[in-house]
PDB file of N, CA and C in Angstrom:
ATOM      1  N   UNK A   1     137.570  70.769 168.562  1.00  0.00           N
ATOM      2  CA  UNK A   1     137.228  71.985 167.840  1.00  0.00           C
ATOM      3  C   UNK A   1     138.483  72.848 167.726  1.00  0.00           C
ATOM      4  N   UNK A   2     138.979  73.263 166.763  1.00  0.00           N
ATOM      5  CA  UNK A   2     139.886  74.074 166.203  1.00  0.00           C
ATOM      6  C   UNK A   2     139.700  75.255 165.711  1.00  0.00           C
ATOM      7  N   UNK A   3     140.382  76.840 166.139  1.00  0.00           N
ATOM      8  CA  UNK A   3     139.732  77.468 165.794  1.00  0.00           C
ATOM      9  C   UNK A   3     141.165  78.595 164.876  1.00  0.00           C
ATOM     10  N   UNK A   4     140.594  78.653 163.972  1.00  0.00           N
ATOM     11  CA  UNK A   4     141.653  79.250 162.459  1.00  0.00           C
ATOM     12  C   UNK A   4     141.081  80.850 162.264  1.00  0.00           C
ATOM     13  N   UNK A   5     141.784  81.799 162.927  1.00  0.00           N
ATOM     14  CA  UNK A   5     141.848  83.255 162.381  1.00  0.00           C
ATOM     15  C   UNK A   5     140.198  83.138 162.520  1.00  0.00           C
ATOM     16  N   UNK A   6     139.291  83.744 161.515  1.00  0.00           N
ATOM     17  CA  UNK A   6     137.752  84.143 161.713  1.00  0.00           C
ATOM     18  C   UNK A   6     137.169  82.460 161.588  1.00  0.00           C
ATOM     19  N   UNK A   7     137.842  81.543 160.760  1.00  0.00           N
ATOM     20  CA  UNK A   7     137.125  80.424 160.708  1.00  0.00           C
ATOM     21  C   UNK A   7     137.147  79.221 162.320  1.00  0.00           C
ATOM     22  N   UNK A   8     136.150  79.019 161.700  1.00  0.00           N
ATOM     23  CA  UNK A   8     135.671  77.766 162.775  1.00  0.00           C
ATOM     24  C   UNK A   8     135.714  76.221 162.656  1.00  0.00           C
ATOM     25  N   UNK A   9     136.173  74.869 162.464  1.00  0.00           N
ATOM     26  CA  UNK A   9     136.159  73.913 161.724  1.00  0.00           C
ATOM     27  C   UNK A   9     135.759  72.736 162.788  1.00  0.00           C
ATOM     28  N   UNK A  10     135.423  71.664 162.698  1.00  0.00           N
ATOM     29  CA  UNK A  10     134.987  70.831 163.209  1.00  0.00           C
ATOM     30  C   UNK A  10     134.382  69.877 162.613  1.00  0.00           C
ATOM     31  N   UNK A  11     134.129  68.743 163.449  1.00  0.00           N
ATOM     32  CA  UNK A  11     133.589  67.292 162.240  1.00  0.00           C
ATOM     33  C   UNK A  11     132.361  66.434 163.183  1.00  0.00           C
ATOM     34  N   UNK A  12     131.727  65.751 162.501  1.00  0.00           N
ATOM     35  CA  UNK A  12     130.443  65.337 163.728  1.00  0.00           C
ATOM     36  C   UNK A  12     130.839  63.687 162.747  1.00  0.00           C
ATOM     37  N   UNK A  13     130.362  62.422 163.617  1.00  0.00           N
ATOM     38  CA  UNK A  13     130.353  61.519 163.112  1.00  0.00           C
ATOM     39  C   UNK A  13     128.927  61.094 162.821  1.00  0.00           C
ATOM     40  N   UNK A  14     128.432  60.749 161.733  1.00  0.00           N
ATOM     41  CA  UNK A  14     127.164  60.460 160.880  1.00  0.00           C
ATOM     42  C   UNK A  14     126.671  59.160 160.375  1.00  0.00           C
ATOM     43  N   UNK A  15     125.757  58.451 160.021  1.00  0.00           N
ATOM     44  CA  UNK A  15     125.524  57.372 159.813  1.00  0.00           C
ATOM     45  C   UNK A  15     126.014  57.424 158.297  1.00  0.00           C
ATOM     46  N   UNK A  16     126.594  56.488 157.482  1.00  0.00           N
ATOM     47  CA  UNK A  16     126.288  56.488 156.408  1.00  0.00           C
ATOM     48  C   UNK A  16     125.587  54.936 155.651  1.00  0.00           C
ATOM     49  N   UNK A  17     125.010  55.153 154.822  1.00  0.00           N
ATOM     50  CA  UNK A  17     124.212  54.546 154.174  1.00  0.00           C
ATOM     51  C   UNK A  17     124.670  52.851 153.641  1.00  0.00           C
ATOM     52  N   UNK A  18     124.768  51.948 153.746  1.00  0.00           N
ATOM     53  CA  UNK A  18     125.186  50.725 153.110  1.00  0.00           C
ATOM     54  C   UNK A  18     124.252  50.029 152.249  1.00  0.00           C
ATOM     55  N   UNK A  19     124.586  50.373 150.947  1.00  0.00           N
ATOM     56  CA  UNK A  19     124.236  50.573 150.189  1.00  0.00           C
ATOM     57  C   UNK A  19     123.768  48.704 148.868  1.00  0.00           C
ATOM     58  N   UNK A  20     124.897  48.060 149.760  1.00  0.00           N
ATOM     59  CA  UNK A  20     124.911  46.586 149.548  1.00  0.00           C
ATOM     60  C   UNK A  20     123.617  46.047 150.282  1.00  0.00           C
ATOM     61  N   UNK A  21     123.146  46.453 151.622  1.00  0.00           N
ATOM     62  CA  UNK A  21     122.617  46.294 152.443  1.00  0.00           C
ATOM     63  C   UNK A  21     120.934  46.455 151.714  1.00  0.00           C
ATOM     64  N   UNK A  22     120.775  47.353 151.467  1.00  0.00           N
ATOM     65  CA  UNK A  22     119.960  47.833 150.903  1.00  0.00           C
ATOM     66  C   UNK A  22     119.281  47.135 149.831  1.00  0.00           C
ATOM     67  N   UNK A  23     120.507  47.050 148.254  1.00  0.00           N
ATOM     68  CA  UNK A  23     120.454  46.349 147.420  1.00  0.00           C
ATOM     69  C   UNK A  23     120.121  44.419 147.460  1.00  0.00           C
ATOM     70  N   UNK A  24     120.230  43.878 148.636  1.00  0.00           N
ATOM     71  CA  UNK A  24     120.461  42.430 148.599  1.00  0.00           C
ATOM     72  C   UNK A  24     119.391  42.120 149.586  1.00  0.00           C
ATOM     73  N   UNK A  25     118.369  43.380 150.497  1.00  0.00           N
ATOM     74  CA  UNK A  25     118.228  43.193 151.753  1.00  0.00           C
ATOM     75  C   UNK A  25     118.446  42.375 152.182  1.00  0.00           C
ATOM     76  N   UNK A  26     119.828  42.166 153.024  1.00  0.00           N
ATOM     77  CA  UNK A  26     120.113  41.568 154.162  1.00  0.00           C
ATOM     78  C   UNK A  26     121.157  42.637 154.589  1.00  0.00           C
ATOM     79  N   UNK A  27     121.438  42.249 156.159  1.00  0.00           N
ATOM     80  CA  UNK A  27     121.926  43.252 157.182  1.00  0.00           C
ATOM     81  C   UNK A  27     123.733  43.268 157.004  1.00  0.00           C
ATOM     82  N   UNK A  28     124.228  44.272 156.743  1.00  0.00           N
ATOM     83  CA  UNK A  28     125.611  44.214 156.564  1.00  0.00           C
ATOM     84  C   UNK A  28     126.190  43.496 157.699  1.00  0.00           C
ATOM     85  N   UNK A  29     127.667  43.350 157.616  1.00  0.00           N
ATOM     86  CA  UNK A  29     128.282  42.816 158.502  1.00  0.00           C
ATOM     87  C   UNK A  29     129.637  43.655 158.565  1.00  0.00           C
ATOM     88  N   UNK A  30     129.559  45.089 158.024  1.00  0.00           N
ATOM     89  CA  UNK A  30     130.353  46.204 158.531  1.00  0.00           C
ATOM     90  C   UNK A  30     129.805  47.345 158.956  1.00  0.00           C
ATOM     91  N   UNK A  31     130.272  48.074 159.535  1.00  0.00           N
ATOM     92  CA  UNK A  31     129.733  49.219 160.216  1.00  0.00           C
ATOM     93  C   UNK A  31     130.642  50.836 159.406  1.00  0.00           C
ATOM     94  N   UNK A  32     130.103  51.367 158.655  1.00  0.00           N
ATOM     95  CA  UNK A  32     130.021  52.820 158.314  1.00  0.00           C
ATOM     96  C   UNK A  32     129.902  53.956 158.885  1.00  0.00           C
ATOM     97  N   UNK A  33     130.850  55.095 158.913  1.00  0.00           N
ATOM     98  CA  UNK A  33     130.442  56.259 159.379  1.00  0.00           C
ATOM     99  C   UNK A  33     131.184  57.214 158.024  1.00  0.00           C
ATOM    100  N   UNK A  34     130.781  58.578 158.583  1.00  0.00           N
ATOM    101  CA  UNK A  34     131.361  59.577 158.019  1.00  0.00           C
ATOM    102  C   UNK A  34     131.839  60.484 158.900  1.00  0.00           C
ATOM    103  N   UNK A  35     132.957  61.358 158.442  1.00  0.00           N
ATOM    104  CA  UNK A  35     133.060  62.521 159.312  1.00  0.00           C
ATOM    105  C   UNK A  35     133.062  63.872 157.973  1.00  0.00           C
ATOM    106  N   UNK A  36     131.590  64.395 158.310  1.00  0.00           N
ATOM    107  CA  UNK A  36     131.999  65.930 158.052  1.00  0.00           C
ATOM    108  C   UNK A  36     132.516  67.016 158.633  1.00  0.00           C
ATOM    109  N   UNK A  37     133.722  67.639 157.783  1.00  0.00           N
ATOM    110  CA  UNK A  37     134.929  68.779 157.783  1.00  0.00           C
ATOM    111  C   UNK A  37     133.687  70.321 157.780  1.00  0.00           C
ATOM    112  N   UNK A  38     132.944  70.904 158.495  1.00  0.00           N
ATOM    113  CA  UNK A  38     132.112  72.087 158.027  1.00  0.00           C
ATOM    114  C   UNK A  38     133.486  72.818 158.423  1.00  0.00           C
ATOM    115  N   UNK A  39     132.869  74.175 157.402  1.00  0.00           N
ATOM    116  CA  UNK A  39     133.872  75.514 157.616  1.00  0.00           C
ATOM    117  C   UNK A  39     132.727  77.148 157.944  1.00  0.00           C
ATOM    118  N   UNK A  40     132.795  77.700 158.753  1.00  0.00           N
ATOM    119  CA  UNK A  40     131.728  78.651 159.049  1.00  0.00           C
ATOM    120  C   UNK A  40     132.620  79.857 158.986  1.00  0.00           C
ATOM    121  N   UNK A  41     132.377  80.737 158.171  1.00  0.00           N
ATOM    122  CA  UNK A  41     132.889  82.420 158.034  1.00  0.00           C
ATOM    123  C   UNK A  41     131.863  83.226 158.655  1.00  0.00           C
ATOM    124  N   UNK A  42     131.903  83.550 160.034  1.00  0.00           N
ATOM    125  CA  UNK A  42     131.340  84.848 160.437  1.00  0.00           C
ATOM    126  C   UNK A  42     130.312  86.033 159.759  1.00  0.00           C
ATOM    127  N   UNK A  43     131.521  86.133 158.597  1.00  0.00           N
ATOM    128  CA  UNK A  43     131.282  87.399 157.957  1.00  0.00           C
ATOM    129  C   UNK A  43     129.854  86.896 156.677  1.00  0.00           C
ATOM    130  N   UNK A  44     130.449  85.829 156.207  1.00  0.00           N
ATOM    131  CA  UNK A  44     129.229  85.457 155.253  1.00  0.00           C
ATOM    132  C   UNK A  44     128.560  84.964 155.921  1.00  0.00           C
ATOM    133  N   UNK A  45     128.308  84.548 156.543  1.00  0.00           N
ATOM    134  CA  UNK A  45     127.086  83.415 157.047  1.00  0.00           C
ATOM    135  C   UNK A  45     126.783  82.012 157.243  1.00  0.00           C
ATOM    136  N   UNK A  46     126.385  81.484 155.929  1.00  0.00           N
ATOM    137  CA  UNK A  46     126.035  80.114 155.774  1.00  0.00           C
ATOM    138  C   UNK A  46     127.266  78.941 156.073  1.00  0.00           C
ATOM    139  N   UNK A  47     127.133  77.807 156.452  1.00  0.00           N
ATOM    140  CA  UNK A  47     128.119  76.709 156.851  1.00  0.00           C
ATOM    141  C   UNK A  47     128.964  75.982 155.342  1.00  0.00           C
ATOM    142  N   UNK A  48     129.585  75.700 154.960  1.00  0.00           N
ATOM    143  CA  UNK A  48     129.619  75.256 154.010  1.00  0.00           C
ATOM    144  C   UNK A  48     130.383  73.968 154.213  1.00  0.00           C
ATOM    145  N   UNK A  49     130.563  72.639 153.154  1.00  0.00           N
ATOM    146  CA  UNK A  49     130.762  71.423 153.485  1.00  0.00           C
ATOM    147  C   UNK A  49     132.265  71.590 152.777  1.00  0.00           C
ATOM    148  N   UNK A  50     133.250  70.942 153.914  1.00  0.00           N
ATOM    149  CA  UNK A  50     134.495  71.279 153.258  1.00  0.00           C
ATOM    150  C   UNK A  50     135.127  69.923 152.508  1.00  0.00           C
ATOM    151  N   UNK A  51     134.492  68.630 153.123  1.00  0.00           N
ATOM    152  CA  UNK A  51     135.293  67.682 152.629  1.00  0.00           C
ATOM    153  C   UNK A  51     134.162  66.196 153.552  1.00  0.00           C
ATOM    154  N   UNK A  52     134.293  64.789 153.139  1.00  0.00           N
ATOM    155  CA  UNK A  52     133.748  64.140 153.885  1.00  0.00           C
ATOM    156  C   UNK A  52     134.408  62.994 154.136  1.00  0.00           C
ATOM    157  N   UNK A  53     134.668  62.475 154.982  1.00  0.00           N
ATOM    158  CA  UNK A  53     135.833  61.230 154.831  1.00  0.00           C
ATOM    159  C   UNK A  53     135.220  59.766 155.212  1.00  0.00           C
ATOM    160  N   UNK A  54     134.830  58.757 154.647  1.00  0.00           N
ATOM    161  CA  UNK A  54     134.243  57.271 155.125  1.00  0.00           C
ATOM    162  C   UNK A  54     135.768  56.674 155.166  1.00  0.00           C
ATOM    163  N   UNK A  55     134.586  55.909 156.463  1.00  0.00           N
ATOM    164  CA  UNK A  55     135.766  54.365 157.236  1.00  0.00           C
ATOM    165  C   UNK A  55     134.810  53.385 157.950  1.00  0.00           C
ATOM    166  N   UNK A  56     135.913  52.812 157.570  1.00  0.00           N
ATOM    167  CA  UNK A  56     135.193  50.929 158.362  1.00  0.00           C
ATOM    168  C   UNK A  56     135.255  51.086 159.894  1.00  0.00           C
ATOM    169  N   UNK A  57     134.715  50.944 160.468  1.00  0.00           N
ATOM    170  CA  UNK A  57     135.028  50.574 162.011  1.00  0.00           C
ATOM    171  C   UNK A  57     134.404  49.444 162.520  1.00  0.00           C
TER     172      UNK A  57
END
C-alpha cells in the first residue's frame, strides 16, 4: 500500500474470466488473474478504477 499526498492506491489480485474455457467447455490449461490499480480521494468519496493489468501465471 502506497500512500500519495490525500490519495490512497493499491491493487487486490482477482479471478479473471477464461473466456476460451467457457466457449469450447473444456477446462483451460492457463491460469488468469488481474490486478486492480483503485484510487480513493478523501474529499470526494467514491473509489474509482484507475487501470487493470492481466497475466499468465
Amino acid at each position: 500500500m502506497f500512500l500519495y499526498r490525500d490519495y490512497e492506491l493499491w491493487g487486490e489480485a482477482v479471478p479473471l474470466v477464461d473466456f476460451s474455457m467457457l466457449l469450447t467447455n473444456r477446462q483451460s490449461r492457463e491460469c488468469m488473474h488481474t490486478r486492480i490499480i483503485l484510487l480513493s480521494n478523501p474529499t470526494s468519496g467514491p473509489i474509482k478504477t484507475l487501470g487493470i493489468i492481466a497475466e499468465k501465471s
